[in-house]
PDB file of N, CA and C in Angstrom:
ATOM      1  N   UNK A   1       5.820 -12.326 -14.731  1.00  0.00           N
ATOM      2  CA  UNK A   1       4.398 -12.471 -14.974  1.00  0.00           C
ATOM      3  C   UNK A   1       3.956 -11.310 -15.862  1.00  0.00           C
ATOM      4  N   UNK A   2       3.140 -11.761 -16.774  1.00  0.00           N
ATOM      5  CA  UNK A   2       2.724 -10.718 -17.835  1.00  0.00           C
ATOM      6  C   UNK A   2       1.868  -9.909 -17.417  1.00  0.00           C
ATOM      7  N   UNK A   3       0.614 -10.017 -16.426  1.00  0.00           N
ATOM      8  CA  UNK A   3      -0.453  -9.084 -16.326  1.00  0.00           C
ATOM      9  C   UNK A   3       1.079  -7.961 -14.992  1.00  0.00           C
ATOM     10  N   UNK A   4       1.585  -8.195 -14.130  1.00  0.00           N
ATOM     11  CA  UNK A   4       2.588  -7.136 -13.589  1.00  0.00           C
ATOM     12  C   UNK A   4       2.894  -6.603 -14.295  1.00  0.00           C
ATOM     13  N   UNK A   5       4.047  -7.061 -15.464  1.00  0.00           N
ATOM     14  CA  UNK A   5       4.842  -5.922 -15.957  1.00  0.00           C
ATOM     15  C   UNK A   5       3.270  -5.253 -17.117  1.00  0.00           C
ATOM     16  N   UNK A   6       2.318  -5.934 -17.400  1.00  0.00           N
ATOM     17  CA  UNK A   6       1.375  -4.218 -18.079  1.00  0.00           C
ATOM     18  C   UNK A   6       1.256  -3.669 -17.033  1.00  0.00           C
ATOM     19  N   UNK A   7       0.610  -3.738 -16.012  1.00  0.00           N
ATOM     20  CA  UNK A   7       0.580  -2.929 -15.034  1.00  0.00           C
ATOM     21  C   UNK A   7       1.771  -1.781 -15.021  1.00  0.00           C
ATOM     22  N   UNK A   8       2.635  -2.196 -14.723  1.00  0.00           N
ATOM     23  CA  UNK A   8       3.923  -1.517 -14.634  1.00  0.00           C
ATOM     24  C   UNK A   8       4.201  -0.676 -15.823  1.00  0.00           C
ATOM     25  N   UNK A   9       3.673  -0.979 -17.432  1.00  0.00           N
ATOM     26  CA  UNK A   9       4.200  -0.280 -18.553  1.00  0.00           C
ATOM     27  C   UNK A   9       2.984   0.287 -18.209  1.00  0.00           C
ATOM     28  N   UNK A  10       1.980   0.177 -17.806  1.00  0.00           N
ATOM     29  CA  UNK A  10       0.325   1.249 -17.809  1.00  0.00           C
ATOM     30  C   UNK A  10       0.866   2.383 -16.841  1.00  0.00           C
ATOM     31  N   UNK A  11       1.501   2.150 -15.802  1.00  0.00           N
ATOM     32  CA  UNK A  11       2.153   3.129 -14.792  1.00  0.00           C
ATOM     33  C   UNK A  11       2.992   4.293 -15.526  1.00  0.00           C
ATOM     34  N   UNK A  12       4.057   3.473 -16.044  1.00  0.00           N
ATOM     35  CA  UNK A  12       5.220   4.478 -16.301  1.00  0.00           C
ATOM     36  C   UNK A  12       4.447   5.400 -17.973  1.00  0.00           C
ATOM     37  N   UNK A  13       3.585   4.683 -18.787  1.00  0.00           N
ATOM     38  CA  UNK A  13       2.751   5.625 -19.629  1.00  0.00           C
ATOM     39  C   UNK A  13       2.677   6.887 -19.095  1.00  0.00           C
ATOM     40  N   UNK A  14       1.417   6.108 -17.985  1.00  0.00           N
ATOM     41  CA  UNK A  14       0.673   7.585 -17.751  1.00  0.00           C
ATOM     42  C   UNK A  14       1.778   8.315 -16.667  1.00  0.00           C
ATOM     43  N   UNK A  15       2.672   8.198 -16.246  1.00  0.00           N
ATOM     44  CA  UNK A  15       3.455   8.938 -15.501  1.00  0.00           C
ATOM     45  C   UNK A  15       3.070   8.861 -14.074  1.00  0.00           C
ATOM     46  N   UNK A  16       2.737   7.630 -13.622  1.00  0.00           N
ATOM     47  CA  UNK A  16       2.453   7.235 -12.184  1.00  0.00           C
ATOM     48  C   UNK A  16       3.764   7.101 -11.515  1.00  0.00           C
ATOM     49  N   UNK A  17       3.998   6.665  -9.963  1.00  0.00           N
ATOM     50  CA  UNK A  17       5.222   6.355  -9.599  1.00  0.00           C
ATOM     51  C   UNK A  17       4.569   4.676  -9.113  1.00  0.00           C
ATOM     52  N   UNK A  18       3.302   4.618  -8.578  1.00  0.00           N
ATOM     53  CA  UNK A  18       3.108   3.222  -8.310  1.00  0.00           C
ATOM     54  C   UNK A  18       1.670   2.818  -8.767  1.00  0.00           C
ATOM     55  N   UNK A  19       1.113   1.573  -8.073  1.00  0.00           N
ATOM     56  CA  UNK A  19      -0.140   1.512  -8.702  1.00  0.00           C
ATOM     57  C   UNK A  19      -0.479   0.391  -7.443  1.00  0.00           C
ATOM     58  N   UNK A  20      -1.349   0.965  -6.886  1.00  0.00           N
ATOM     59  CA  UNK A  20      -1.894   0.564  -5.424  1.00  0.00           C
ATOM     60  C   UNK A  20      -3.560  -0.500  -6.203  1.00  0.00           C
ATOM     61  N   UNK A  21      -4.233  -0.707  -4.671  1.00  0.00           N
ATOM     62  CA  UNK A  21      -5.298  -1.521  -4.727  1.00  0.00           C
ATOM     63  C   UNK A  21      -4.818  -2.630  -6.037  1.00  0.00           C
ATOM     64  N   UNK A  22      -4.037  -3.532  -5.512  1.00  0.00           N
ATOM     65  CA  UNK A  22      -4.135  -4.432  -6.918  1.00  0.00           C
ATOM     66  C   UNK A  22      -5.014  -5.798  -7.019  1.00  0.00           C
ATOM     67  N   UNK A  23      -5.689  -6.305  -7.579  1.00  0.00           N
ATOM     68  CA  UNK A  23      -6.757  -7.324  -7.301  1.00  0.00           C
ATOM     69  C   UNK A  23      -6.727  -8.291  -8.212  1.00  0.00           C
ATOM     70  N   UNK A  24      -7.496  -9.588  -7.925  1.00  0.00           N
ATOM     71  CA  UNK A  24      -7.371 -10.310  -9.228  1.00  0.00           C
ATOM     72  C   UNK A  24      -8.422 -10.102 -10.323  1.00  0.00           C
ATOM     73  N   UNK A  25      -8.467  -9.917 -11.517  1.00  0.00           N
ATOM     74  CA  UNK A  25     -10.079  -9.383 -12.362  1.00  0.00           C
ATOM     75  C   UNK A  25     -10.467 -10.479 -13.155  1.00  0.00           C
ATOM     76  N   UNK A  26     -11.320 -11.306 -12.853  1.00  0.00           N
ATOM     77  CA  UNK A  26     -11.813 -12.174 -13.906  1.00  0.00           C
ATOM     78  C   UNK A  26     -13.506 -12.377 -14.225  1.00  0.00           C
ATOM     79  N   UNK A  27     -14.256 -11.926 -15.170  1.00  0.00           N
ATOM     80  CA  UNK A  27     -15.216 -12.048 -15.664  1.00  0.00           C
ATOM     81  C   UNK A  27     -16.279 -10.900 -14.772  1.00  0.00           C
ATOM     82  N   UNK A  28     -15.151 -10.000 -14.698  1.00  0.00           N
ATOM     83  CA  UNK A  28     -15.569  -8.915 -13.687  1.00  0.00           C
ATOM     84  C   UNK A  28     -15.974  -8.874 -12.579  1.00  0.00           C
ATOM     85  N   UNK A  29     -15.265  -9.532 -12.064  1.00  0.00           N
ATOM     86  CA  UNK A  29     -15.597 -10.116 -10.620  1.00  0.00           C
ATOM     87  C   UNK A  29     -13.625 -10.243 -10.122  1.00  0.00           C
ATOM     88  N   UNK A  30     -13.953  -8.798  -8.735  1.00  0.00           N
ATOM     89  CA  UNK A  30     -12.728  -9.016  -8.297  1.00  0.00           C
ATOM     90  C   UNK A  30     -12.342  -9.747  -7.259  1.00  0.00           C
ATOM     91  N   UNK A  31     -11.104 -10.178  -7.207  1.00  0.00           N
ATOM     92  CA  UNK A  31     -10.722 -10.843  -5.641  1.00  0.00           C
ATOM     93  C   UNK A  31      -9.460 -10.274  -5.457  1.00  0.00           C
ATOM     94  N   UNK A  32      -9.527  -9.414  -3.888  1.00  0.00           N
ATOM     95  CA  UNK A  32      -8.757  -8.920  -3.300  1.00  0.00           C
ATOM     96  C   UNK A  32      -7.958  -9.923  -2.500  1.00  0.00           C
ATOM     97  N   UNK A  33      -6.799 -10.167  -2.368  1.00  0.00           N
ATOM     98  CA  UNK A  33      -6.309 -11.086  -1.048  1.00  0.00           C
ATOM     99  C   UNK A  33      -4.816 -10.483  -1.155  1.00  0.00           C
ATOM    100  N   UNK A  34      -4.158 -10.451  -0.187  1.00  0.00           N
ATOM    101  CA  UNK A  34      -2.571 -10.179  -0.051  1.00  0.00           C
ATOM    102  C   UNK A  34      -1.978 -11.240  -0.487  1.00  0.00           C
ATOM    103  N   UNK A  35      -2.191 -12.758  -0.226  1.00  0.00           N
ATOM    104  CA  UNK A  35      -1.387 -14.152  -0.497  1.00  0.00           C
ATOM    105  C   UNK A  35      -1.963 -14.857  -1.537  1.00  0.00           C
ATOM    106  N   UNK A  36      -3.326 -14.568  -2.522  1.00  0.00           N
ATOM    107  CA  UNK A  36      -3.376 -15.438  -3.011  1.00  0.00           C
ATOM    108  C   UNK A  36      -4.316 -14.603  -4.575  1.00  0.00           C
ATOM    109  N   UNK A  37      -4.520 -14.968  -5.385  1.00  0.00           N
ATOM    110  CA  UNK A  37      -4.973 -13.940  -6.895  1.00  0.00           C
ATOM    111  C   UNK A  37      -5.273 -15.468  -7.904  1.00  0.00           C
ATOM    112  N   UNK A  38      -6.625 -15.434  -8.562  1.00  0.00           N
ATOM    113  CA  UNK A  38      -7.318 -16.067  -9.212  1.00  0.00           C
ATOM    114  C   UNK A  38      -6.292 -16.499 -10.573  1.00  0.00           C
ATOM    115  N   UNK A  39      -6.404 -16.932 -10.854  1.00  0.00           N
ATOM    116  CA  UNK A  39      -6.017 -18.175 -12.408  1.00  0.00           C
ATOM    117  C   UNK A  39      -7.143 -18.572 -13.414  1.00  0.00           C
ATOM    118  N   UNK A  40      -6.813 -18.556 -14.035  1.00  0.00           N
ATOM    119  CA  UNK A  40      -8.048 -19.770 -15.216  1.00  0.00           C
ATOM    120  C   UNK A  40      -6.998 -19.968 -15.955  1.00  0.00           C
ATOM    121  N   UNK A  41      -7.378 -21.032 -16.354  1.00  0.00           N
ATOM    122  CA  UNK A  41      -7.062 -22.105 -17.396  1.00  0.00           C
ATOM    123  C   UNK A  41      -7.601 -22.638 -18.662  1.00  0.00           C
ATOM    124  N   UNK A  42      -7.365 -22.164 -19.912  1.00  0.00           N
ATOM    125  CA  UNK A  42      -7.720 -22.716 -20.685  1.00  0.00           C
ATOM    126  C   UNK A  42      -7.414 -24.093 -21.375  1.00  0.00           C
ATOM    127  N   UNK A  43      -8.017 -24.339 -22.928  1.00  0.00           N
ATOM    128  CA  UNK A  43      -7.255 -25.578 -23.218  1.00  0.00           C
ATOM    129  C   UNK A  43      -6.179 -25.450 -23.848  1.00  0.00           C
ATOM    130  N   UNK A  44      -5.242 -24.270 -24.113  1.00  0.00           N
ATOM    131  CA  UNK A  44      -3.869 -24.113 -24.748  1.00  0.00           C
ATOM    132  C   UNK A  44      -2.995 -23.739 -23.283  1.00  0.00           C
ATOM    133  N   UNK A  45      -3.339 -22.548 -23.134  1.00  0.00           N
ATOM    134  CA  UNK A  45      -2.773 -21.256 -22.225  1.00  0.00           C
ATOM    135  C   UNK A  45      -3.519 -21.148 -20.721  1.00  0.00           C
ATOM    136  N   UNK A  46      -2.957 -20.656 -19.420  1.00  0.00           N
ATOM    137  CA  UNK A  46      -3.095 -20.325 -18.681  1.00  0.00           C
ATOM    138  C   UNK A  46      -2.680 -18.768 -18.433  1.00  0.00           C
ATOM    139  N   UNK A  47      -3.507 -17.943 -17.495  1.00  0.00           N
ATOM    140  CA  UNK A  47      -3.623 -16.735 -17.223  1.00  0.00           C
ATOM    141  C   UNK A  47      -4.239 -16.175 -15.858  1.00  0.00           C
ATOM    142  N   UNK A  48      -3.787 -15.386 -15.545  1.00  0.00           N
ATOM    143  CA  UNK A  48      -4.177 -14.412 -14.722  1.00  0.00           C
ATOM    144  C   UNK A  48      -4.573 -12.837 -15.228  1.00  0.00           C
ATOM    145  N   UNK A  49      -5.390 -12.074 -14.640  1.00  0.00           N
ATOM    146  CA  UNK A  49      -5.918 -11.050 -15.046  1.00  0.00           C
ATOM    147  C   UNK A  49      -5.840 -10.218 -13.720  1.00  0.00           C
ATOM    148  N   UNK A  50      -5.037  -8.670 -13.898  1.00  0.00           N
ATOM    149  CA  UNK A  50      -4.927  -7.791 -12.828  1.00  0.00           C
ATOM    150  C   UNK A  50      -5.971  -6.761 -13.300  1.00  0.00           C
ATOM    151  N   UNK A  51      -6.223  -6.056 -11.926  1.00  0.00           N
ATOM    152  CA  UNK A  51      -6.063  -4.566 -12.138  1.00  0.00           C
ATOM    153  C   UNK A  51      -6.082  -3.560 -10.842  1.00  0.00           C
ATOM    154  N   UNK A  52      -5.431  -2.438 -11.172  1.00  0.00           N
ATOM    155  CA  UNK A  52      -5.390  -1.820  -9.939  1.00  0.00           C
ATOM    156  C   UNK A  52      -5.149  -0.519  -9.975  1.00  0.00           C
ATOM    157  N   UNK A  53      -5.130   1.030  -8.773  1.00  0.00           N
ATOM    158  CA  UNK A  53      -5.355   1.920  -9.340  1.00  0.00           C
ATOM    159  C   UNK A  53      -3.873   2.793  -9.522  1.00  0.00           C
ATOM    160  N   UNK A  54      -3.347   3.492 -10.259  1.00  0.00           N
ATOM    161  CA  UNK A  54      -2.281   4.427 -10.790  1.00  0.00           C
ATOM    162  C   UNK A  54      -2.263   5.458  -9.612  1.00  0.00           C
ATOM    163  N   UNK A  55      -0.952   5.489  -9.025  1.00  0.00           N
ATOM    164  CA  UNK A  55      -0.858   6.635  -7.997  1.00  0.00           C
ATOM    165  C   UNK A  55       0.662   7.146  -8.599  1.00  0.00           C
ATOM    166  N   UNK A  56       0.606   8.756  -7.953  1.00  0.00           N
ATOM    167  CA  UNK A  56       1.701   9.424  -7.742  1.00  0.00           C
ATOM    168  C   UNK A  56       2.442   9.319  -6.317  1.00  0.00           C
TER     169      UNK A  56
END
């Protein structure tokens, strides 16, 4: 999945070891859940949108 691994290249940038609170972000509006993270759909492409915070 593409929005993980940025996450993951945004981590190892800034010199994090992990990156906690992760949520789903869409139209700025988050949703937190352990089992389940928002989607949209366009008329080509489908996507998901993360974000979450950089820890040592």
């Amino acid at each position: 999945m593409a929005a993980v691994k940025q996450l993951q290249e945004q981590a190892t940038a800034q010199n994090a070891t992990k990156v906690t609170n992760i949520v789903s972000y869409y139209k700025k509006n988050s949703m937190a859940s352990t089992k389940v993270y928002e989607c949209h759909a366009g008329g080509v492409i489908a996507g998901v949108a993360l974000k979450g915070d950089l820890a040592n």
